[in-house]
N, C-alpha and C. Protein backbone atom coordinates (compact mmCIF):
# COMPACT_ATOMS: atom_id res chain seq x y z
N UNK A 1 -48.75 -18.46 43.81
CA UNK A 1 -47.73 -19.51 43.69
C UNK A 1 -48.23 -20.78 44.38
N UNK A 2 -48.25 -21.75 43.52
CA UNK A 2 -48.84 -23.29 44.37
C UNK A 2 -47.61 -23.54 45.64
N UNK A 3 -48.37 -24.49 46.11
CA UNK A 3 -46.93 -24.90 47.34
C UNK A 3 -46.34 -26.30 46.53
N UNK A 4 -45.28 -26.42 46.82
CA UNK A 4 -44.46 -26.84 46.20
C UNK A 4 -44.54 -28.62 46.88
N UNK A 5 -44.90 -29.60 46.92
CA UNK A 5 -44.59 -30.44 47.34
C UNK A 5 -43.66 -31.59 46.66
N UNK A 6 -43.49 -31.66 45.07
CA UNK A 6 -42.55 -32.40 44.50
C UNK A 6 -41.47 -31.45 43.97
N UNK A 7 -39.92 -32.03 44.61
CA UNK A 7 -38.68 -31.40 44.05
C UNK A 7 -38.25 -32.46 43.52
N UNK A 8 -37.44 -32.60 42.16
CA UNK A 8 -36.53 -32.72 41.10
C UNK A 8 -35.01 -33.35 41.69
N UNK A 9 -33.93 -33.90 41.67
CA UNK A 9 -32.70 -34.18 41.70
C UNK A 9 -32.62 -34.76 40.56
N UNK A 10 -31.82 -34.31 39.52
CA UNK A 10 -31.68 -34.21 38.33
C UNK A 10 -30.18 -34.61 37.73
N UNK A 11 -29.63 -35.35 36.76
CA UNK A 11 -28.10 -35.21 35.84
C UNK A 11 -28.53 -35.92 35.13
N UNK A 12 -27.69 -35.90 33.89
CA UNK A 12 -27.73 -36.39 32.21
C UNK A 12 -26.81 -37.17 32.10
N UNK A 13 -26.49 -37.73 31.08
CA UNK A 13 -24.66 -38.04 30.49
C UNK A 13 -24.94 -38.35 29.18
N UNK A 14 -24.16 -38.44 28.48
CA UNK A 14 -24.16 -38.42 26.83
C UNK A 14 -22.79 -39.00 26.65
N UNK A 15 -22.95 -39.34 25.27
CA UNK A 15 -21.84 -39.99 24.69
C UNK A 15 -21.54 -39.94 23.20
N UNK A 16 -20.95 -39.18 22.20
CA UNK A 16 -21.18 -38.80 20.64
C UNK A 16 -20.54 -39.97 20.00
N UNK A 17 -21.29 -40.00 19.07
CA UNK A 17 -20.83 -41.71 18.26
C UNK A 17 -19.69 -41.24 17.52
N UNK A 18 -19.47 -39.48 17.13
CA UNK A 18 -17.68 -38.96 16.76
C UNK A 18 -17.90 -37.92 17.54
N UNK A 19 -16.92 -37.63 17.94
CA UNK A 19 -17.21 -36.60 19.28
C UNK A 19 -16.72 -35.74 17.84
N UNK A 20 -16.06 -35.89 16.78
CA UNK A 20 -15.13 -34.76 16.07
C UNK A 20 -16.00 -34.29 14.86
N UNK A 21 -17.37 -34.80 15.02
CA UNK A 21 -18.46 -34.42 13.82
C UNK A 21 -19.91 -33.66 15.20
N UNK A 22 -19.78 -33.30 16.31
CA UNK A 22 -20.85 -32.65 16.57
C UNK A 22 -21.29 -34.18 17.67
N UNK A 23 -22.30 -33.67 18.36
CA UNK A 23 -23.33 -34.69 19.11
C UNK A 23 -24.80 -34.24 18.93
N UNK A 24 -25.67 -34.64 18.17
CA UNK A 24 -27.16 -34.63 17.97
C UNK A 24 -28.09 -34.98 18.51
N UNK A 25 -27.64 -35.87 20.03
CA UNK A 25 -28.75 -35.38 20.95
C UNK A 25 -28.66 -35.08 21.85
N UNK A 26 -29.67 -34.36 22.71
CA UNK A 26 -29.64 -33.43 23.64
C UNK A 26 -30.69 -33.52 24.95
N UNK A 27 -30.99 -32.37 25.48
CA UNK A 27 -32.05 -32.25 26.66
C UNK A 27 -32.04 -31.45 27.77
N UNK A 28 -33.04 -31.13 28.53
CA UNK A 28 -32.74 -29.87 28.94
C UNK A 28 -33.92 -30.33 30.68
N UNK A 29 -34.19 -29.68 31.28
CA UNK A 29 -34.76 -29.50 32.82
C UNK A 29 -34.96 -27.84 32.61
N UNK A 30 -36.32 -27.62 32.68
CA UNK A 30 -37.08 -26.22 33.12
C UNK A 30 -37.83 -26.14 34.22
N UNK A 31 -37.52 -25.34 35.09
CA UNK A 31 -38.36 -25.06 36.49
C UNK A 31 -39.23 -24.29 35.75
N UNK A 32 -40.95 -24.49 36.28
CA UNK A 32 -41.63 -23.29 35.90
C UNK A 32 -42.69 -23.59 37.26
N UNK A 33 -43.66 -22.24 37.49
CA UNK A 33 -43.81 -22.45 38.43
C UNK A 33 -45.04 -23.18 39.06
N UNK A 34 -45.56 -23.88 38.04
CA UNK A 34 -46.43 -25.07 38.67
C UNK A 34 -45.43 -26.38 38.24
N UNK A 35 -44.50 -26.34 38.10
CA UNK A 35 -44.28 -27.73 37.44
C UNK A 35 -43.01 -27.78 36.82
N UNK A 36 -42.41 -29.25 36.20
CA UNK A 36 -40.75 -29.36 36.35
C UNK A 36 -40.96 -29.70 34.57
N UNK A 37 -40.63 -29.23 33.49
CA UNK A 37 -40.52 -29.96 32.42
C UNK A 37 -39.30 -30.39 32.27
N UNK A 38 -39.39 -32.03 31.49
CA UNK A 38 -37.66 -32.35 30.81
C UNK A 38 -38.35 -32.68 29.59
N UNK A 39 -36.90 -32.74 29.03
CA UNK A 39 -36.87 -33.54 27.79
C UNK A 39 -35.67 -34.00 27.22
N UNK A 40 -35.63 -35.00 25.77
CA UNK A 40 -34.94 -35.74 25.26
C UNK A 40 -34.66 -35.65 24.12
N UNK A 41 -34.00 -35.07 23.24
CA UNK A 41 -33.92 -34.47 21.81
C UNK A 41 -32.96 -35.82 20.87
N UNK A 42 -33.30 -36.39 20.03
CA UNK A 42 -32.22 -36.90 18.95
C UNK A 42 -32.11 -36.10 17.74
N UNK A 43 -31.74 -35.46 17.19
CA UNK A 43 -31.55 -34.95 15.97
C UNK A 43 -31.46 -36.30 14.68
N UNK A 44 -32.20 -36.48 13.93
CA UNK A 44 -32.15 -37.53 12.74
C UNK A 44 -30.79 -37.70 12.49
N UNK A 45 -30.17 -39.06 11.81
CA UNK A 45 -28.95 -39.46 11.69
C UNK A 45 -27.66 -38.67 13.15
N UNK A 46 -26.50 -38.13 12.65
CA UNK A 46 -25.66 -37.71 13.31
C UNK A 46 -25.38 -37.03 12.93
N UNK A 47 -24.07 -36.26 13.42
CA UNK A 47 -23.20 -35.59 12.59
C UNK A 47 -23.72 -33.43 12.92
N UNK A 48 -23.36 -32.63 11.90
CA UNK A 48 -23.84 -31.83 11.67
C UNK A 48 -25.12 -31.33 11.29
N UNK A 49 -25.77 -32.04 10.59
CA UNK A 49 -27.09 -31.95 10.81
C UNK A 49 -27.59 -32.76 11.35
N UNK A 50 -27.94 -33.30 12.06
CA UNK A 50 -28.75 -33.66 13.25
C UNK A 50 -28.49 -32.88 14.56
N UNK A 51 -26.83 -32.45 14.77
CA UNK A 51 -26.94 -31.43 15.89
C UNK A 51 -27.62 -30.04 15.52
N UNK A 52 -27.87 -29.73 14.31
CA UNK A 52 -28.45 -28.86 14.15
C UNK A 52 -29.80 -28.77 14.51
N UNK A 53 -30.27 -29.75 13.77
CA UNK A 53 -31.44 -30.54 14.01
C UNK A 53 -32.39 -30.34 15.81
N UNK A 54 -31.37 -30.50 16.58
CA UNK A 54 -31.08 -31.25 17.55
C UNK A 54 -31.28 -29.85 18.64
N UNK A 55 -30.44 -28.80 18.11
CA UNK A 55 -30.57 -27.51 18.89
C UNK A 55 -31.73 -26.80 18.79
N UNK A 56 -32.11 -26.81 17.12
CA UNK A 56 -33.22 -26.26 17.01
C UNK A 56 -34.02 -26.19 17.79
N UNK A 57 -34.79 -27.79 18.23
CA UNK A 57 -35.17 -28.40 18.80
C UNK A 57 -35.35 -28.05 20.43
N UNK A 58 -34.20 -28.00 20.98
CA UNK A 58 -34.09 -27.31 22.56
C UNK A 58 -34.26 -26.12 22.48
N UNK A 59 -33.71 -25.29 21.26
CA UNK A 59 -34.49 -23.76 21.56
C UNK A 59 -36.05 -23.60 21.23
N UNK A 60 -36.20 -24.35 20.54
CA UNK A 60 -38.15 -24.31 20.85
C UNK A 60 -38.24 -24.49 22.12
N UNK A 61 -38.47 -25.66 22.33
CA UNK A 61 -38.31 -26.19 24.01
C UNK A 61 -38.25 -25.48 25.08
N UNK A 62 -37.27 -24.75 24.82
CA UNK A 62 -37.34 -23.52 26.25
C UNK A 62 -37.73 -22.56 26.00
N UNK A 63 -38.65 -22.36 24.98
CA UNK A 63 -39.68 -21.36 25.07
C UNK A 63 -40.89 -21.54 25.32
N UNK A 64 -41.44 -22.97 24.78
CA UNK A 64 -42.71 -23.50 24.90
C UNK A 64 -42.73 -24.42 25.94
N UNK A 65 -41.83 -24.62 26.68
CA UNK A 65 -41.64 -25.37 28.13
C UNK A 65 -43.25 -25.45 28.95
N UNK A 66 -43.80 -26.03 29.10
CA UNK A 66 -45.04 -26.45 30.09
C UNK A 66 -45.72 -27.33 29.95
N UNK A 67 -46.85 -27.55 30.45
CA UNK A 67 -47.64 -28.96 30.81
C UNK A 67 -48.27 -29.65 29.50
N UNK A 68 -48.91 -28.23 28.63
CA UNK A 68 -49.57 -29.08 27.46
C UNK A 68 -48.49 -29.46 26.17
N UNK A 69 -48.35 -30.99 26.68
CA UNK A 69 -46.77 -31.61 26.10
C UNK A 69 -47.58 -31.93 24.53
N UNK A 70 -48.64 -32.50 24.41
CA UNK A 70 -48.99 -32.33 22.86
C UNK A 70 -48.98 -31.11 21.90
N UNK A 71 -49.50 -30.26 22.71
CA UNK A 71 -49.03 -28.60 21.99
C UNK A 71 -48.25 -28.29 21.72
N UNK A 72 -47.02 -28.57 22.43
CA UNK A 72 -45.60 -28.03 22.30
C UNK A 72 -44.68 -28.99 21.17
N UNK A 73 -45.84 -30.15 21.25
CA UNK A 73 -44.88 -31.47 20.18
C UNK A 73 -45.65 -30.23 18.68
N UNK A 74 -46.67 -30.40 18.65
CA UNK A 74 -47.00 -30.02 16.98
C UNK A 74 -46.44 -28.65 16.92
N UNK A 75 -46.10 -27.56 17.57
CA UNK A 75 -45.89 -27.10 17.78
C UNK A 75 -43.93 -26.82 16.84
N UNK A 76 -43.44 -28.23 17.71
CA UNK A 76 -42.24 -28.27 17.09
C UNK A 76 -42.02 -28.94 15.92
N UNK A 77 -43.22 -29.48 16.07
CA UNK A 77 -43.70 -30.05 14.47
C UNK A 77 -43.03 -29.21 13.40
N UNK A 78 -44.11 -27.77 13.40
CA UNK A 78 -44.41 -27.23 12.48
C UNK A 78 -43.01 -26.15 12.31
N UNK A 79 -42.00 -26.28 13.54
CA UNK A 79 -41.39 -25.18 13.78
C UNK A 79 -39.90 -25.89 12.82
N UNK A 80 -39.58 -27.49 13.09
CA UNK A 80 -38.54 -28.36 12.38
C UNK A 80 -38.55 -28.51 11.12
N UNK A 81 -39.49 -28.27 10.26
CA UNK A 81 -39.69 -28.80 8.72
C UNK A 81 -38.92 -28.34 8.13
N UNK A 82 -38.42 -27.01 8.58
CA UNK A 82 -36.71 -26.83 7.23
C UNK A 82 -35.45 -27.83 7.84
N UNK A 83 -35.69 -28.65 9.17
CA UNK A 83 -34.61 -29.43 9.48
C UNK A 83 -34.96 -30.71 9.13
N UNK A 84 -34.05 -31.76 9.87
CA UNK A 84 -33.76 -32.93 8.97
C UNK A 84 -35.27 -34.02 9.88
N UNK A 85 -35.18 -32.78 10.94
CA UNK A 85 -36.53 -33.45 12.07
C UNK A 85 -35.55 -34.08 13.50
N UNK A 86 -36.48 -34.28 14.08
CA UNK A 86 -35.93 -35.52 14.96
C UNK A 86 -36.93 -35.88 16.31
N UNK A 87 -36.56 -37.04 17.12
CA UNK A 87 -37.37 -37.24 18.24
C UNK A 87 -37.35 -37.08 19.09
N UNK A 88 -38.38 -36.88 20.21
CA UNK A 88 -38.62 -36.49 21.20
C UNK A 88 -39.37 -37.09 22.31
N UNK A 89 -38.40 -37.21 23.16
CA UNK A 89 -39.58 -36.84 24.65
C UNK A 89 -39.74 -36.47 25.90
N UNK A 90 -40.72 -36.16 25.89
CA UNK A 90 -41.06 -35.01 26.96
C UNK A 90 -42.11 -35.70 28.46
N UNK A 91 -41.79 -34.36 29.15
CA UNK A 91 -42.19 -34.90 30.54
C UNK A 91 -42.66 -33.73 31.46
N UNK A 92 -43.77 -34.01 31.70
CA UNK A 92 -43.98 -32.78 33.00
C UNK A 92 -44.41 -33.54 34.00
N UNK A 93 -43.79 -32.96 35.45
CA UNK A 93 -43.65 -33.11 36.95
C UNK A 93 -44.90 -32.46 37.63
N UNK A 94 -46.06 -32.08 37.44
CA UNK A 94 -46.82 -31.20 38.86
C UNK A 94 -46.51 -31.49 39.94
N UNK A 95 -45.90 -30.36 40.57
CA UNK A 95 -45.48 -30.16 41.97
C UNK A 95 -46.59 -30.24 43.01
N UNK A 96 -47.69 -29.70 42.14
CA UNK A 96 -49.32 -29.66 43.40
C UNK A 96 -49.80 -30.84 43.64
N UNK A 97 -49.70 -31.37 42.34
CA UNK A 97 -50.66 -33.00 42.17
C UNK A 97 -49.69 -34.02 42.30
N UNK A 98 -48.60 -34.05 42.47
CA UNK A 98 -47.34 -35.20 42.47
C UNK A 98 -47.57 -35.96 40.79
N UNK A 99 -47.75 -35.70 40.11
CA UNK A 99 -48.16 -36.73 39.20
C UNK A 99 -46.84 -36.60 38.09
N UNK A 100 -46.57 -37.70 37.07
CA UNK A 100 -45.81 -37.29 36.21
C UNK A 100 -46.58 -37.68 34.54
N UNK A 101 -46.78 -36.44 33.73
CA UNK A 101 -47.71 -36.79 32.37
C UNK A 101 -45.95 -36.78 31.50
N UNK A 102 -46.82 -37.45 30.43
CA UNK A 102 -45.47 -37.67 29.61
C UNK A 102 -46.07 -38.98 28.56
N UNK A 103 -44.95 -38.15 27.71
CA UNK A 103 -45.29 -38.71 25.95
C UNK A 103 -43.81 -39.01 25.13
N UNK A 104 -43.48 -39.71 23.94
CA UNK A 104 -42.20 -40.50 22.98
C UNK A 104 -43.04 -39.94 21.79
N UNK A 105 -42.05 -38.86 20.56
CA UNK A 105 -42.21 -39.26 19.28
C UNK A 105 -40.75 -40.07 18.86
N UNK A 106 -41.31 -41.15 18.23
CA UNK A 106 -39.82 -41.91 17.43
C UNK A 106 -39.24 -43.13 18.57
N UNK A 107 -37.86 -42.87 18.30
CA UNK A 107 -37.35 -44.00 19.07
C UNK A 107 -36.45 -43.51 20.13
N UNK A 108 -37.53 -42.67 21.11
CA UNK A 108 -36.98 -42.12 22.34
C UNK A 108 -37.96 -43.30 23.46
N UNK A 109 -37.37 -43.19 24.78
CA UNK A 109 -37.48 -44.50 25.96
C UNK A 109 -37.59 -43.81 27.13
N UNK A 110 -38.76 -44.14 28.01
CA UNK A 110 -38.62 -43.60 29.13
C UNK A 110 -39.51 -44.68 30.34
N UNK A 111 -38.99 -44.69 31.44
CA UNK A 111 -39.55 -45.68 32.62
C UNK A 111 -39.86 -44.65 33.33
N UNK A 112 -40.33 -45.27 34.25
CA UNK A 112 -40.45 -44.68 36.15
C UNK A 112 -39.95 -45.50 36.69
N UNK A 113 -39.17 -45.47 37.84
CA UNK A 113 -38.83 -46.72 38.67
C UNK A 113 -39.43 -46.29 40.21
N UNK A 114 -40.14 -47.21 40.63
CA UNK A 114 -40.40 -46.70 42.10
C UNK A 114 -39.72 -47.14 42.92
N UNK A 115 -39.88 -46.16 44.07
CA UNK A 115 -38.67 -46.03 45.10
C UNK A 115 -38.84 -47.38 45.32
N UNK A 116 -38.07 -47.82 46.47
CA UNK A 116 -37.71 -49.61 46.98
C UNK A 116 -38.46 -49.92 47.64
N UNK A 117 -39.36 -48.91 48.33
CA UNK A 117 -40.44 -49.64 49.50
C UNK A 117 -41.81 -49.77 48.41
N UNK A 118 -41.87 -49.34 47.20
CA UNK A 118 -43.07 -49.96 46.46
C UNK A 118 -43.16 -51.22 45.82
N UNK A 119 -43.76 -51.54 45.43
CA UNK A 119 -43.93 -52.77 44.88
C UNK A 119 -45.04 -52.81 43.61
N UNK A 120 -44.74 -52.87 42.78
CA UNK A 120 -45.70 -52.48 41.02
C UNK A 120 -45.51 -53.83 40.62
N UNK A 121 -46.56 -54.09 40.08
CA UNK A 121 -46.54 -55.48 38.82
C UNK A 121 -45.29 -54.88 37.53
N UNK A 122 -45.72 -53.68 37.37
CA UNK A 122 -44.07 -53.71 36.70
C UNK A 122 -44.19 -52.13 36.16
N UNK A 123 -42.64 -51.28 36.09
CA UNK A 123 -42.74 -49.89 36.05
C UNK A 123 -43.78 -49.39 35.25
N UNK A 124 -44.23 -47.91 35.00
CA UNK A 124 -44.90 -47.48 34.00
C UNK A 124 -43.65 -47.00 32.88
N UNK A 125 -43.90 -47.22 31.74
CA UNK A 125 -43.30 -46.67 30.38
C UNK A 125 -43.93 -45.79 29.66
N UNK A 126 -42.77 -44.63 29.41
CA UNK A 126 -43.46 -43.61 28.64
C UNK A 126 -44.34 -44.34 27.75
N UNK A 127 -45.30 -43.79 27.07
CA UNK A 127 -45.88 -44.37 25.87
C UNK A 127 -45.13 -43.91 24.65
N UNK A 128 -44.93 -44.20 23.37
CA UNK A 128 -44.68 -44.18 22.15
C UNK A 128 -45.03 -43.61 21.11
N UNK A 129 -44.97 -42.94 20.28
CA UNK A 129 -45.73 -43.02 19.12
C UNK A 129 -44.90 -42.42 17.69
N UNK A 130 -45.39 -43.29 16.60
CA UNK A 130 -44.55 -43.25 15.89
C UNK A 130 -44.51 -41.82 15.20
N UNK A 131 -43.01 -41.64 14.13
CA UNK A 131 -43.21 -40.30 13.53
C UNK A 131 -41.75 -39.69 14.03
N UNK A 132 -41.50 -38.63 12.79
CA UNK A 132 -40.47 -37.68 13.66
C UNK A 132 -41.23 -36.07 13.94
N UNK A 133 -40.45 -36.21 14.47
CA UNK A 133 -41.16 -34.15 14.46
C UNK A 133 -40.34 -33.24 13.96
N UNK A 134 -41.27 -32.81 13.02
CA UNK A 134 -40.65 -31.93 11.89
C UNK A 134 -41.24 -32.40 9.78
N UNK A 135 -41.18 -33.85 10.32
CA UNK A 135 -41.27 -34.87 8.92
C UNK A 135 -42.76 -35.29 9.27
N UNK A 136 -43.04 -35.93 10.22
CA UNK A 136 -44.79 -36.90 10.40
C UNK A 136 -45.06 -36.91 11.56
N UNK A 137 -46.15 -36.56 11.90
CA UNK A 137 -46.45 -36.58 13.58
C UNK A 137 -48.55 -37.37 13.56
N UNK A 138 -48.49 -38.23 14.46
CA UNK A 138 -49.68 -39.07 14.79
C UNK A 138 -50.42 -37.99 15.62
N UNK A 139 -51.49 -38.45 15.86
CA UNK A 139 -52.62 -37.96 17.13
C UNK A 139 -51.75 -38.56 18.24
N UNK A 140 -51.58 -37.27 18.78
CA UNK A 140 -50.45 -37.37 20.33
C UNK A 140 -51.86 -37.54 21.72
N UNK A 141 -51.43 -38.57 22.54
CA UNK A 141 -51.71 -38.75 23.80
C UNK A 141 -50.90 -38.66 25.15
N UNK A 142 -50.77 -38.25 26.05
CA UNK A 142 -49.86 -38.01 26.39
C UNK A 142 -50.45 -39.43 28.10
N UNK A 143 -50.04 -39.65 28.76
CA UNK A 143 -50.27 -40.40 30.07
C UNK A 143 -49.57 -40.00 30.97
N UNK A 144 -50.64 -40.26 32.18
CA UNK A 144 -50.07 -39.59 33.59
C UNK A 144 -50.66 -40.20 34.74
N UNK A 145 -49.27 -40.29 35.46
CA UNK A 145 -49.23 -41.70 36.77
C UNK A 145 -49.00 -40.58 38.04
N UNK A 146 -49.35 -41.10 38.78
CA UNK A 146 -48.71 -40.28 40.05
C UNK A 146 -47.47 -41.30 40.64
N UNK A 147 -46.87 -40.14 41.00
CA UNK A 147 -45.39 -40.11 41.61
C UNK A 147 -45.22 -39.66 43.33
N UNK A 148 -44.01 -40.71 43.70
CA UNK A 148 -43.98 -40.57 45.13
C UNK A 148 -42.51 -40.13 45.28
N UNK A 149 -41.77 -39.71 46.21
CA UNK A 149 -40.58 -39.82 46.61
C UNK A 149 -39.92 -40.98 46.56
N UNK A 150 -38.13 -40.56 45.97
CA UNK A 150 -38.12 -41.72 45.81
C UNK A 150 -37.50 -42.67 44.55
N UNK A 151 -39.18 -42.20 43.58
CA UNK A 151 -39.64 -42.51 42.62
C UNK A 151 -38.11 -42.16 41.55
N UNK A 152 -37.65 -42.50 40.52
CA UNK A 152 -36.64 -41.88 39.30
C UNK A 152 -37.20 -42.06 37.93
N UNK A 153 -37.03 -40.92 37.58
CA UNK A 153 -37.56 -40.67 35.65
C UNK A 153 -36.25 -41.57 35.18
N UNK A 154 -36.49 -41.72 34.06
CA UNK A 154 -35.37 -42.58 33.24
C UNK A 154 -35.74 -41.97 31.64
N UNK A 155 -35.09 -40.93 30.88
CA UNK A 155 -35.58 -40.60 29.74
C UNK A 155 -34.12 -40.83 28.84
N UNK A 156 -34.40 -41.69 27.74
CA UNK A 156 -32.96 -42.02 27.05
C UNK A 156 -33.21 -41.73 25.23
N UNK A 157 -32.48 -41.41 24.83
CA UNK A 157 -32.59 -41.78 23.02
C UNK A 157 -32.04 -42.90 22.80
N UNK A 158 -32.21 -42.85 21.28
CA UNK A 158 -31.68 -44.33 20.56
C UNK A 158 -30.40 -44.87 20.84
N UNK A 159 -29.61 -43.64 21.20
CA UNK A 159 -28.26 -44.47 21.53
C UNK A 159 -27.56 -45.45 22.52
N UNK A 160 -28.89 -45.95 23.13
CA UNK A 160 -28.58 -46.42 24.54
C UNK A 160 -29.87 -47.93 24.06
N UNK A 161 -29.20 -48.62 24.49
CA UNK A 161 -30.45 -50.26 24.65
C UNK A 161 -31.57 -49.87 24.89
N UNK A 162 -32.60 -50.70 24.49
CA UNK A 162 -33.76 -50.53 25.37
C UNK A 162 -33.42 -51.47 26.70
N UNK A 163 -32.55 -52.14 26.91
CA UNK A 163 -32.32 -52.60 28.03
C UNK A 163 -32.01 -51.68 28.95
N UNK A 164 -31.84 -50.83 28.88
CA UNK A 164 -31.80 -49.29 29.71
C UNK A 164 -32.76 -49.19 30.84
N UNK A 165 -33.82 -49.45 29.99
CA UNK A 165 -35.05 -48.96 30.88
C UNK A 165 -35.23 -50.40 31.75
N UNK A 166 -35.07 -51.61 31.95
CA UNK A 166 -34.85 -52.43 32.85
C UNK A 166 -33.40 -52.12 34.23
N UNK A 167 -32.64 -51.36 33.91
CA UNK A 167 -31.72 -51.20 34.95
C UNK A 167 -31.91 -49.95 36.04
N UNK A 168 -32.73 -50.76 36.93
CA UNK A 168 -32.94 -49.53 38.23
C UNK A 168 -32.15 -48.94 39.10
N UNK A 169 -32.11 -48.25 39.87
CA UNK A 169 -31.02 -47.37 40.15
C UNK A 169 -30.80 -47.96 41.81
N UNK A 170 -29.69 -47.99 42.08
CA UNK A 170 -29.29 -48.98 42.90
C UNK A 170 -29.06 -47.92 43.89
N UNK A 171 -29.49 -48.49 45.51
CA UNK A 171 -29.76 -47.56 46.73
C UNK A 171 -28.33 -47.03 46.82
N UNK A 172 -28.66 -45.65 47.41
CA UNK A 172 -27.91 -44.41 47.57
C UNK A 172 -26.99 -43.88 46.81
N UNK A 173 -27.43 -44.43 45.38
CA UNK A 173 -26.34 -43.67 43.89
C UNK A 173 -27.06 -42.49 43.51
N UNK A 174 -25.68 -41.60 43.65
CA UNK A 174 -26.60 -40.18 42.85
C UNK A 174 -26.85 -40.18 41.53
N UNK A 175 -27.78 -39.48 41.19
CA UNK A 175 -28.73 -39.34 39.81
C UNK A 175 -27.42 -39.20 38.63
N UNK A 176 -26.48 -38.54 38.97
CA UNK A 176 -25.41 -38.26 38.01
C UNK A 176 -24.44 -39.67 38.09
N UNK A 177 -24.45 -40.46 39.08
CA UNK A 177 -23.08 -41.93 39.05
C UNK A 177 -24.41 -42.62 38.03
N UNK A 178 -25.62 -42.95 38.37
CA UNK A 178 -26.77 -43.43 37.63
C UNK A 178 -26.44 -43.05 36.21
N UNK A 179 -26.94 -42.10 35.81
CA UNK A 179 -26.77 -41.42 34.37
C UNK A 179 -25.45 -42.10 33.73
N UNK A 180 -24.16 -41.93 34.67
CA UNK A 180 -22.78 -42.10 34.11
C UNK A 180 -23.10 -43.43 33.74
N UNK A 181 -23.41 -44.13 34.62
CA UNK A 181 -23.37 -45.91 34.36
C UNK A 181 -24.68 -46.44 33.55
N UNK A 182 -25.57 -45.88 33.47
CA UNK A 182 -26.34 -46.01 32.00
C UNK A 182 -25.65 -45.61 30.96
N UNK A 183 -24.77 -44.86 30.72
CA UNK A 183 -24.59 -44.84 29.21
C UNK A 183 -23.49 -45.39 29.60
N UNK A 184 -22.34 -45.93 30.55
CA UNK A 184 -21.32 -47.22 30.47
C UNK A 184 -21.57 -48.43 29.86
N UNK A 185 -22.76 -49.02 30.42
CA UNK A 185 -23.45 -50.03 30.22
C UNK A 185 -24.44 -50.48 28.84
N UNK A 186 -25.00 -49.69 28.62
CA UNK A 186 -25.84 -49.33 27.38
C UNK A 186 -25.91 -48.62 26.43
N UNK A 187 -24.50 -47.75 25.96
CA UNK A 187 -24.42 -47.19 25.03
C UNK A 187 -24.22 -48.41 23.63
N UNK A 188 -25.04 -48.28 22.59
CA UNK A 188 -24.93 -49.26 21.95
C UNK A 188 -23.65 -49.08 21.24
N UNK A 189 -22.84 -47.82 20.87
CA UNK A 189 -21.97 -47.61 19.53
C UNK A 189 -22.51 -47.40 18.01
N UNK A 190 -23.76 -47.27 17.84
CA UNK A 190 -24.02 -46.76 16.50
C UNK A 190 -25.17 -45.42 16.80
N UNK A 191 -24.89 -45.13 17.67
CA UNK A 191 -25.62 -43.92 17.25
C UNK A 191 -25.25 -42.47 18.31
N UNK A 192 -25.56 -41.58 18.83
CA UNK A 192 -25.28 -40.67 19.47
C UNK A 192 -25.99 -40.89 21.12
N UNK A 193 -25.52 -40.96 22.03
CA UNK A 193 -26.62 -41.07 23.25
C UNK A 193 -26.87 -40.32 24.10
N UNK A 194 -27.68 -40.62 24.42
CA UNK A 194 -28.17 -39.46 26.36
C UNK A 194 -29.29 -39.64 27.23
N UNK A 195 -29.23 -39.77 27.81
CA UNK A 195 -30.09 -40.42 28.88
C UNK A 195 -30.40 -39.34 30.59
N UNK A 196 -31.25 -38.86 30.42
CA UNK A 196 -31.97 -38.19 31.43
C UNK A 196 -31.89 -38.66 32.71
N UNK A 197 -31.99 -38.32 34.41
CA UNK A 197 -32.18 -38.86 35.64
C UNK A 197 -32.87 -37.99 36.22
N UNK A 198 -33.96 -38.21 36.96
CA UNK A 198 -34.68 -37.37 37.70
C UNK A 198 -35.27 -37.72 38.77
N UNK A 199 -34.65 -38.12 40.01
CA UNK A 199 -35.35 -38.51 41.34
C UNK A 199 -36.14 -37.64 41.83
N UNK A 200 -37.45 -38.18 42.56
CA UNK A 200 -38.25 -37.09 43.49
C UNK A 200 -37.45 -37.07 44.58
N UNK A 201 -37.46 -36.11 44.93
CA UNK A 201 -36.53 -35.75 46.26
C UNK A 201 -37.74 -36.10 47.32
N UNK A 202 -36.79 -37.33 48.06
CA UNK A 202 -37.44 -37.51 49.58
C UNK A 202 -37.99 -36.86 50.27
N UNK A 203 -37.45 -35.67 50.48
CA UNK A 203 -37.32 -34.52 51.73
C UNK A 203 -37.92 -33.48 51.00
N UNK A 204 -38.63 -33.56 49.85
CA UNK A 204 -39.43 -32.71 49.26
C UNK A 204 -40.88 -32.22 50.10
């Protein structure tokens, strides 16, 4: 068992564009034991199929949960093609190495924000790449920054601004008032939302 030096503080929030037709996207947090995976599910369009879409999706996910995040994308590639598809992204934490790797198929969004005593020319952003998974998938790269205490993941779908990823998390709000007030603030109204939080724990 590695020793553990990065812990997780973690909450979501979501918001369904009809709460009375289903919500199609999703996401999930897996402890495993080198390392923390999340992720960010949209199911294509809304409705019933896309939550279908959408579950599929997280039950792959928590089976293929771990570090090699390109594997697990083609992976769900090949596993979505009777669904409508949808996007993704994903994230792994090493607890040994502090670092955070992480990859976007489609029009999923993700920052880092560093804690307040750093100072960056400007956050790192997940990288991108186009495609859904299930329908078209590119040559996946995945990038990886190291992470301090502190530090907060920010992982959102389409239903939220990209102005999202400019609003940092304001001293001593928990990861869940954060989450709540990202999708207050930035839920656009045309599509389904959810938005990920994941602080390194200080006292880790």
């Amino acid at each position: 068992m590695p020793v553990d030096v990065v812990a997780l503080l973690w909450a979501c929030a979501s918001r369904p564009l009809d709460p009375e037709h289903g919500m199609g996207d999703g996401g999930l947090v897996l402890m495993r034991p080198e390392g923390t995976f999340l992720a960010v599910v949209d199911g294509i369009g809304h409705g019933g199929p896309a939550e279908a879409a959408a579950r599929a999706a997280l039950e792959l996910l928590r089976q293929l949960a771990g570090p090699d995040l390109s594997g697990t994308l083609i992976r769900c590639h090949d596993a979505l093609k009777a669904t409508r598809g949808a996007t993704m992204g994903l994230a792994w934490v090493n607890r040994v190495t502090a670092t955070l790797s992480w990859l976007g198929v489609g029009n999923v969004s993700g920052v880092l924000h560093p804690n307040g005593s750093k100072r960056r020319a400007s956050a790192p952003y997940m990288p991108q790449f186009g495609g859904v998974v299930g329908r078209r998938l590119r040559p996946l790269e995945p990038s990886t920054v190291p992470i301090e205490p502190g530090d907060t993941i920010v992982l959102a779908t389409d239903g939220l601004r990209r102005a999202v990823l400019g609003d940092a998390p304001p001293a001593r709000w928990s990861e869940s008032a954060f989450a709540e007030r990202l999708v207050e603030t930035h839920a656009n109204g045309q599509d389904d939302a959810y938005v990920l939080v994941a602080r390194v724990a200080e006292d880790a």
